[in-house]
PDB file of N, CA and C in Angstrom:
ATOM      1  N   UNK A   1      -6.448   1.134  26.513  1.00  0.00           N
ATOM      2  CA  UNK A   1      -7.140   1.997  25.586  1.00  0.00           C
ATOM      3  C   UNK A   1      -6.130   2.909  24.909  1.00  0.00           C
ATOM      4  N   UNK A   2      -6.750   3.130  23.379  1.00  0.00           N
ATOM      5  CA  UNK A   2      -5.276   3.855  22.832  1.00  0.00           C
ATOM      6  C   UNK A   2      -5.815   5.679  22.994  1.00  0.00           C
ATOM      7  N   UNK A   3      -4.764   6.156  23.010  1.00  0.00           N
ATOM      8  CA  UNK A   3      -4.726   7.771  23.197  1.00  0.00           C
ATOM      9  C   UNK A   3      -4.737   7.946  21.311  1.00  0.00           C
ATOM     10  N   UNK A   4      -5.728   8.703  21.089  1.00  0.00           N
ATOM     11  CA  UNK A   4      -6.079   9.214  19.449  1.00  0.00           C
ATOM     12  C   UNK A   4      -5.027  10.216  19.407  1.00  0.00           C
ATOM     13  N   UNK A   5      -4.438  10.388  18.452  1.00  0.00           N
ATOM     14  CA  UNK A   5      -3.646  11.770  18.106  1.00  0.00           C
ATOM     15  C   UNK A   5      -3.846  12.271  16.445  1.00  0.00           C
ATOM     16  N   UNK A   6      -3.072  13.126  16.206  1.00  0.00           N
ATOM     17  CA  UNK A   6      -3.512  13.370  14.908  1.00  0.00           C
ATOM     18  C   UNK A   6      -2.090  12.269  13.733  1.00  0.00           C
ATOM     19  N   UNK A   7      -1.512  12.207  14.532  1.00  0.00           N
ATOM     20  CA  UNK A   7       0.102  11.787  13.699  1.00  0.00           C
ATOM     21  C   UNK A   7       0.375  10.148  14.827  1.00  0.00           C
ATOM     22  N   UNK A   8       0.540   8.891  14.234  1.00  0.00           N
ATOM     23  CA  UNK A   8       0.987   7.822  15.023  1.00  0.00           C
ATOM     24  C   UNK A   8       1.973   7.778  15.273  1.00  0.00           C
ATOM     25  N   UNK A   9       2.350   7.408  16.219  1.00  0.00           N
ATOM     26  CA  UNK A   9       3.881   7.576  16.598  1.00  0.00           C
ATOM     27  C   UNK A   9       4.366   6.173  15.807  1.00  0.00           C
ATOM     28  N   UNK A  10       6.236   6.051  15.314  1.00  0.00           N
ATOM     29  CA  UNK A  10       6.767   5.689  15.011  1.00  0.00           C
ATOM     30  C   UNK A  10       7.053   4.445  15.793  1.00  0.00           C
ATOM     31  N   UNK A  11       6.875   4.467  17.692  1.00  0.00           N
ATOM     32  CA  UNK A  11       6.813   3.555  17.918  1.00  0.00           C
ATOM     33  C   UNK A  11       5.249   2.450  18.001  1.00  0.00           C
ATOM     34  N   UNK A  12       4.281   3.217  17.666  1.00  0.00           N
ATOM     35  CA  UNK A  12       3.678   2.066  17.702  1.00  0.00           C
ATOM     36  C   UNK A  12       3.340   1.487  16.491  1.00  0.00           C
ATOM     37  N   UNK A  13       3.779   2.069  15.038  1.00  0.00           N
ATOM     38  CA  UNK A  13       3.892   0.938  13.772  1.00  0.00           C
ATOM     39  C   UNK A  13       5.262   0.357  14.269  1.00  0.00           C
ATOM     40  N   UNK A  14       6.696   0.198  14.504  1.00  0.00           N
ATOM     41  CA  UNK A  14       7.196  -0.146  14.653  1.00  0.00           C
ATOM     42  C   UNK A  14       6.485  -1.843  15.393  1.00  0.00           C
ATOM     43  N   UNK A  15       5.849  -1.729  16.451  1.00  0.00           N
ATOM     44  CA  UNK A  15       5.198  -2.383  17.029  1.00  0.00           C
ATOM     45  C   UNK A  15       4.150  -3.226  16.182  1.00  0.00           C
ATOM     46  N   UNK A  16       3.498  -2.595  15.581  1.00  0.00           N
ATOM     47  CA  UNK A  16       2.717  -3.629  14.243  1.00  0.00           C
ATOM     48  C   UNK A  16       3.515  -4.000  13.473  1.00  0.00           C
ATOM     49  N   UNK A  17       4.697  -3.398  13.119  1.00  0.00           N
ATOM     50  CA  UNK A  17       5.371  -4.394  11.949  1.00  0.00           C
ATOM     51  C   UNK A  17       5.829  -5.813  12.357  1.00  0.00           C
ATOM     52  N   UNK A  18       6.149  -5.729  14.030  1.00  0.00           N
ATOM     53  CA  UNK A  18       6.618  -6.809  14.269  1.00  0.00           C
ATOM     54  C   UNK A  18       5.728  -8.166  14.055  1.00  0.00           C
ATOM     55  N   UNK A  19       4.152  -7.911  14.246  1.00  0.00           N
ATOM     56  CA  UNK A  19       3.364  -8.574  13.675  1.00  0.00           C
ATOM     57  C   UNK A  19       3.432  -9.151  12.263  1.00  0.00           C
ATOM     58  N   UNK A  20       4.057  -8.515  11.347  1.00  0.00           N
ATOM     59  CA  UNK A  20       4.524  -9.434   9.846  1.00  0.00           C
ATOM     60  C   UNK A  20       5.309 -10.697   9.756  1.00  0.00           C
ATOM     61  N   UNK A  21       6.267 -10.733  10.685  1.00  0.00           N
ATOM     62  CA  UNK A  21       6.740 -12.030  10.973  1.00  0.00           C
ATOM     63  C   UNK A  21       5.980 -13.049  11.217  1.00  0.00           C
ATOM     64  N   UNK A  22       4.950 -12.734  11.917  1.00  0.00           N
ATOM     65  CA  UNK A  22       4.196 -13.850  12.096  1.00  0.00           C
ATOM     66  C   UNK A  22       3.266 -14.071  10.833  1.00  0.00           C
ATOM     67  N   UNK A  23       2.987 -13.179  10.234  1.00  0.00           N
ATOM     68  CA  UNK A  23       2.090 -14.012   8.588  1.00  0.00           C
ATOM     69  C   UNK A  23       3.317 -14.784   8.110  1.00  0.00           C
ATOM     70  N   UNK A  24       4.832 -13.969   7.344  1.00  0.00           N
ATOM     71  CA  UNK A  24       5.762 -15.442   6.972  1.00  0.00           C
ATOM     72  C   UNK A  24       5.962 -16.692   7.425  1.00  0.00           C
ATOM     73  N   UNK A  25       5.281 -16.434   9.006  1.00  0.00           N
ATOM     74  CA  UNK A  25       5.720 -18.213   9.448  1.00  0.00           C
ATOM     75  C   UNK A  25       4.722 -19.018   8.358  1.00  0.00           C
ATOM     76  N   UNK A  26       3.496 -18.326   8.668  1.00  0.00           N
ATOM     77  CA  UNK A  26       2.293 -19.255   8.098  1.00  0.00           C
ATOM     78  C   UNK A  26       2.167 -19.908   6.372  1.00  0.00           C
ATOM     79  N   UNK A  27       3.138 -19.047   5.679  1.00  0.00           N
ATOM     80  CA  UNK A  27       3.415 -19.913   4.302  1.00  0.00           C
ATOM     81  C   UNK A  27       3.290 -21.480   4.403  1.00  0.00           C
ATOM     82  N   UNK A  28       3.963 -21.393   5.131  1.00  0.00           N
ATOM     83  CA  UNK A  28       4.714 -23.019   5.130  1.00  0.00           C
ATOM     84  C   UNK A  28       3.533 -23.882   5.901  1.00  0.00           C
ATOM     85  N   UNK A  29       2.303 -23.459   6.218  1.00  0.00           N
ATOM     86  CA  UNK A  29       1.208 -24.300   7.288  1.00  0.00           C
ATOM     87  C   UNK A  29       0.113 -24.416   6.189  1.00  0.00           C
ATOM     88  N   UNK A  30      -0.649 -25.057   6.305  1.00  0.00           N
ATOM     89  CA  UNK A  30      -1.849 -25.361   5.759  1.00  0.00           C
ATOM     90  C   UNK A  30      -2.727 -24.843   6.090  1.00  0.00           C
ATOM     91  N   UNK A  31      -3.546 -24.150   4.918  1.00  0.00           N
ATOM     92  CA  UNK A  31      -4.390 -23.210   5.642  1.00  0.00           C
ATOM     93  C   UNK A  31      -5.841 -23.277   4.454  1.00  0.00           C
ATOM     94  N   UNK A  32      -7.198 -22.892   5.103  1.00  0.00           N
ATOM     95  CA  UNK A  32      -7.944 -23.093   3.711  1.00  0.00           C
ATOM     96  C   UNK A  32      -7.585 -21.743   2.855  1.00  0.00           C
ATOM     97  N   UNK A  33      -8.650 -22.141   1.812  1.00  0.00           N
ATOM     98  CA  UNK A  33      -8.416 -20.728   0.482  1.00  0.00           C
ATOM     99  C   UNK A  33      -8.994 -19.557   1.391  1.00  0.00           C
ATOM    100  N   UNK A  34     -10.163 -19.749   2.286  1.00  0.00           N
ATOM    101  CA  UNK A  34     -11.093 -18.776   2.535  1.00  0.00           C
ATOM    102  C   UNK A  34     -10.419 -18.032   3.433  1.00  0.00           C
ATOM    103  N   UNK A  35      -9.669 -18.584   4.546  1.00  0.00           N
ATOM    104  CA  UNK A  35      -8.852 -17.914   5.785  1.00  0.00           C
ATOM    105  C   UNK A  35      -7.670 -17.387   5.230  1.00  0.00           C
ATOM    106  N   UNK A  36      -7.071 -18.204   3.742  1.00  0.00           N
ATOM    107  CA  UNK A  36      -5.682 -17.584   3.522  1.00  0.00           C
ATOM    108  C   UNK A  36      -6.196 -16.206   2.806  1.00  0.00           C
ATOM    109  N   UNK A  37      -7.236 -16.184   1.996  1.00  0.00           N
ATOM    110  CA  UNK A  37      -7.886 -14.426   1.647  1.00  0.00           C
ATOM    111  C   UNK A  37      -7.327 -13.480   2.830  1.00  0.00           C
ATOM    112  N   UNK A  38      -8.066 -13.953   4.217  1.00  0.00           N
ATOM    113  CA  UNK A  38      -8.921 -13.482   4.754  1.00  0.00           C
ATOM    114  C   UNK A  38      -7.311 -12.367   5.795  1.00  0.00           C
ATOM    115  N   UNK A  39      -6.403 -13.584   5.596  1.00  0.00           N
ATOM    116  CA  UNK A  39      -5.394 -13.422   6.444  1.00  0.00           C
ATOM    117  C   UNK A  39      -4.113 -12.447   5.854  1.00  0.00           C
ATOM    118  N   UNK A  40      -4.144 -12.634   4.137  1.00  0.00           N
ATOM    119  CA  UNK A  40      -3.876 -11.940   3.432  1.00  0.00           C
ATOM    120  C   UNK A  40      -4.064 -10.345   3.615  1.00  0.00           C
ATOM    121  N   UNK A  41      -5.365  -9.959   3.584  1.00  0.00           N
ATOM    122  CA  UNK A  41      -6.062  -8.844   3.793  1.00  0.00           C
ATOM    123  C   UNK A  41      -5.621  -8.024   4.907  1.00  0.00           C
ATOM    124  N   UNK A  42      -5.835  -8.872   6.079  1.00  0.00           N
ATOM    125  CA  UNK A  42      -5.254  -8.328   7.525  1.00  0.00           C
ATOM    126  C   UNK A  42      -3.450  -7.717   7.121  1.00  0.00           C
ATOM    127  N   UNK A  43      -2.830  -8.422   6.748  1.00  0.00           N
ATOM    128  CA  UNK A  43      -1.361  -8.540   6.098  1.00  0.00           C
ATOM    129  C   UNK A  43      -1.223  -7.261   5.566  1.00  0.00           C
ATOM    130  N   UNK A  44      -2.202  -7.145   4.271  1.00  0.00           N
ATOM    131  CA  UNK A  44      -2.247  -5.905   3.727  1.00  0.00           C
ATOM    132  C   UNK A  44      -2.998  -4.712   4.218  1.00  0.00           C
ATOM    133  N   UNK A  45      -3.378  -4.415   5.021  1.00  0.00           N
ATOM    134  CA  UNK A  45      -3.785  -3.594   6.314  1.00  0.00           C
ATOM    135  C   UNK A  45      -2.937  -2.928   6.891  1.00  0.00           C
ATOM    136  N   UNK A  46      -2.098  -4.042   7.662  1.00  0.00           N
ATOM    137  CA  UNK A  46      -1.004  -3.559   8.446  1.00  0.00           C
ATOM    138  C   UNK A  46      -0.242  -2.795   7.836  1.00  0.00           C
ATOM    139  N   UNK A  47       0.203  -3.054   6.521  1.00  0.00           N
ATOM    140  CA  UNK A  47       1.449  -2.596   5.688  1.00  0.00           C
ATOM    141  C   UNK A  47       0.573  -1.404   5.192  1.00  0.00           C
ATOM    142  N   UNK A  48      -0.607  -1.038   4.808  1.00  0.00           N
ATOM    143  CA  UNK A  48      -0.817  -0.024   4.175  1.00  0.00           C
ATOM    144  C   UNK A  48      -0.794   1.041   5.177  1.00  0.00           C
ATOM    145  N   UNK A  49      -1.278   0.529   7.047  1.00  0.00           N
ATOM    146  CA  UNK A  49      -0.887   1.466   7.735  1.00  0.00           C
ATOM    147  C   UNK A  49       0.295   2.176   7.882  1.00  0.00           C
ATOM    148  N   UNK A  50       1.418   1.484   8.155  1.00  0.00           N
ATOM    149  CA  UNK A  50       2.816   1.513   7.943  1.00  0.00           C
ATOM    150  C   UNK A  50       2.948   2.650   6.801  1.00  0.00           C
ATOM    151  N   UNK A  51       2.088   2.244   5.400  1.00  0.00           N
ATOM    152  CA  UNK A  51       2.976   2.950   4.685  1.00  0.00           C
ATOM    153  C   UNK A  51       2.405   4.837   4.277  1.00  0.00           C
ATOM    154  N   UNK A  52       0.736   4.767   4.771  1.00  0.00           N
ATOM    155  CA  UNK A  52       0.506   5.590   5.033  1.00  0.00           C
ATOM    156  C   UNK A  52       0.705   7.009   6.151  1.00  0.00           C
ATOM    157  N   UNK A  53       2.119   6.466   7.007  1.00  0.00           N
ATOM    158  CA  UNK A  53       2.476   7.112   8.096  1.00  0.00           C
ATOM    159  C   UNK A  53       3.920   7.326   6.681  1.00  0.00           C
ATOM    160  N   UNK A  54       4.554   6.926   5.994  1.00  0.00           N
ATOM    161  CA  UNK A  54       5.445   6.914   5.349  1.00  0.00           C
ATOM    162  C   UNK A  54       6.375   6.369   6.076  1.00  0.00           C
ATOM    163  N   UNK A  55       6.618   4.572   6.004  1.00  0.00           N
ATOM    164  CA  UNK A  55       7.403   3.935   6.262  1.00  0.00           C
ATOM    165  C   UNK A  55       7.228   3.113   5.169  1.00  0.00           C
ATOM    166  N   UNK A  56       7.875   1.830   5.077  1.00  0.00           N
ATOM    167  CA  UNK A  56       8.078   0.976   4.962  1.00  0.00           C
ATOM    168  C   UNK A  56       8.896  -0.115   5.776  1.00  0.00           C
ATOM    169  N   UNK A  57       8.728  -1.599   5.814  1.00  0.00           N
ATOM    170  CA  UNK A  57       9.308  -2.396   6.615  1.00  0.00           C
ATOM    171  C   UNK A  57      10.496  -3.410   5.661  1.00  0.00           C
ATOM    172  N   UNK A  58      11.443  -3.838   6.485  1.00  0.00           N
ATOM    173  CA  UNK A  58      12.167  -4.520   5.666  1.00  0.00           C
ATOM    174  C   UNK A  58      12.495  -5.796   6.559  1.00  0.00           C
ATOM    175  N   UNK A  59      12.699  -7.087   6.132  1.00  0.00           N
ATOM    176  CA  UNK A  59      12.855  -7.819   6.831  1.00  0.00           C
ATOM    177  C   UNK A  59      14.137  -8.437   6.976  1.00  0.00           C
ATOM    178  N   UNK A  60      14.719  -8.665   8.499  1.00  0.00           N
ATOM    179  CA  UNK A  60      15.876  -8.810   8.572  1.00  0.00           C
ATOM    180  C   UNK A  60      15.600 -10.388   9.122  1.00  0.00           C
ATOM    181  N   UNK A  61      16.854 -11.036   9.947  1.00  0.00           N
ATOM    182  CA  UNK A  61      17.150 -11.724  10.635  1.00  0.00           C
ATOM    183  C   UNK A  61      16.461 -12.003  12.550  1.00  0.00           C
ATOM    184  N   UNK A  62      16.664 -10.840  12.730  1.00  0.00           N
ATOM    185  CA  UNK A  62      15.755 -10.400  14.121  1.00  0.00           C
ATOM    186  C   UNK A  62      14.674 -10.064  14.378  1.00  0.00           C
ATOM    187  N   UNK A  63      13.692  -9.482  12.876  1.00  0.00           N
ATOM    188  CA  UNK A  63      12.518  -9.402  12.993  1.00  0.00           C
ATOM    189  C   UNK A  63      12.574  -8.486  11.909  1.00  0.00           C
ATOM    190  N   UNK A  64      11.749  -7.421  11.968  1.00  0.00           N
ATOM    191  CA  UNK A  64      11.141  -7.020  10.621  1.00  0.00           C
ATOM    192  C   UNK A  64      11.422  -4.959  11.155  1.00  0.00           C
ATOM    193  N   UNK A  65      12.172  -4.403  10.758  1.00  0.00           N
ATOM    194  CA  UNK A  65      12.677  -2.920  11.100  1.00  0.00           C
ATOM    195  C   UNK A  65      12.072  -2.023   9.831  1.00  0.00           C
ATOM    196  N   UNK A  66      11.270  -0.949  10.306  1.00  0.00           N
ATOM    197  CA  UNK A  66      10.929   0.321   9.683  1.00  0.00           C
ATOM    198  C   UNK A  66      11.398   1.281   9.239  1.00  0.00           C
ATOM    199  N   UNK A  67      11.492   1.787   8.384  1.00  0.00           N
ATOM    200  CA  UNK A  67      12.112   2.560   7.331  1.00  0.00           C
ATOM    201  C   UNK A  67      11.448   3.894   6.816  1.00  0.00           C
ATOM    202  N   UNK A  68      11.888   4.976   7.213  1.00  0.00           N
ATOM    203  CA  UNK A  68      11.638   6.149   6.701  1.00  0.00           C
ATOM    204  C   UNK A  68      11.300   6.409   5.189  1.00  0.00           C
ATOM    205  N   UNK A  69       9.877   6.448   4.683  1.00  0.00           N
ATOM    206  CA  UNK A  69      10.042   7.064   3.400  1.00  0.00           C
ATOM    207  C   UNK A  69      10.893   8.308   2.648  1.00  0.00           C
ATOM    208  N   UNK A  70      11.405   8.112   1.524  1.00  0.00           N
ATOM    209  CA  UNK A  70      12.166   9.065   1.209  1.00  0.00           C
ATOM    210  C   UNK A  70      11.086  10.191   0.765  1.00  0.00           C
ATOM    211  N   UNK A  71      10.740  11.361   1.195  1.00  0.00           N
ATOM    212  CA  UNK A  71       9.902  12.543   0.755  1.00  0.00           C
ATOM    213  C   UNK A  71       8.560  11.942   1.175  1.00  0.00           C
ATOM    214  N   UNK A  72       8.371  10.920   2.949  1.00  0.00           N
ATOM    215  CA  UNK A  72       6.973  10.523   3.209  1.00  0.00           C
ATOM    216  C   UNK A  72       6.646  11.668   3.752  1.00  0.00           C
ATOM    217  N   UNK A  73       5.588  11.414   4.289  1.00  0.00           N
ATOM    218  CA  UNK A  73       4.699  12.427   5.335  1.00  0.00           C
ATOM    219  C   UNK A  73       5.861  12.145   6.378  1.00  0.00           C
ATOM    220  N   UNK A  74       5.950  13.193   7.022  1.00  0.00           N
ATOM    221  CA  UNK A  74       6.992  13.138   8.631  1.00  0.00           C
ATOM    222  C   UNK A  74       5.763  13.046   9.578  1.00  0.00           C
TER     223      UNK A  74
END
């Protein structure tokens, strides 16, 4: 069960971003129109959480690392 706070900690988007790697695998798979919406959406979820804490993610080689907005919310 998660502990509510007023501010998310850094490590647990860190922890959802790593979840983005796994939508890039799925380009390359076959998928219908209705689930690729659907999966899309979830995609853009994650990232708007991320960016509403003021991050952004960038994707490397090892996985996908978070990034301090310049003038985000701290």
């Amino acid at each position: 069960m998660s502990i509510l706070t007023e501010k998310t900690e850094r490590r647990v988007l860190a922890e959802i971003a790593q979840t983005l790697k796994h939508f890039e695998n799925l380009t390359l798979m076959g998928i219908s129109a209705g689930d690729a919406v659907r999966i899309r959406h979830a995609e853009n979820i994650i990232r708007d959480v991320i960016a509403q804490n003021g991050y952004h993610t960038i994707s490397r080689s090892r996985g996908i690392a978070l990034r301090k907005d310049k003038g985000g919310r701290s």
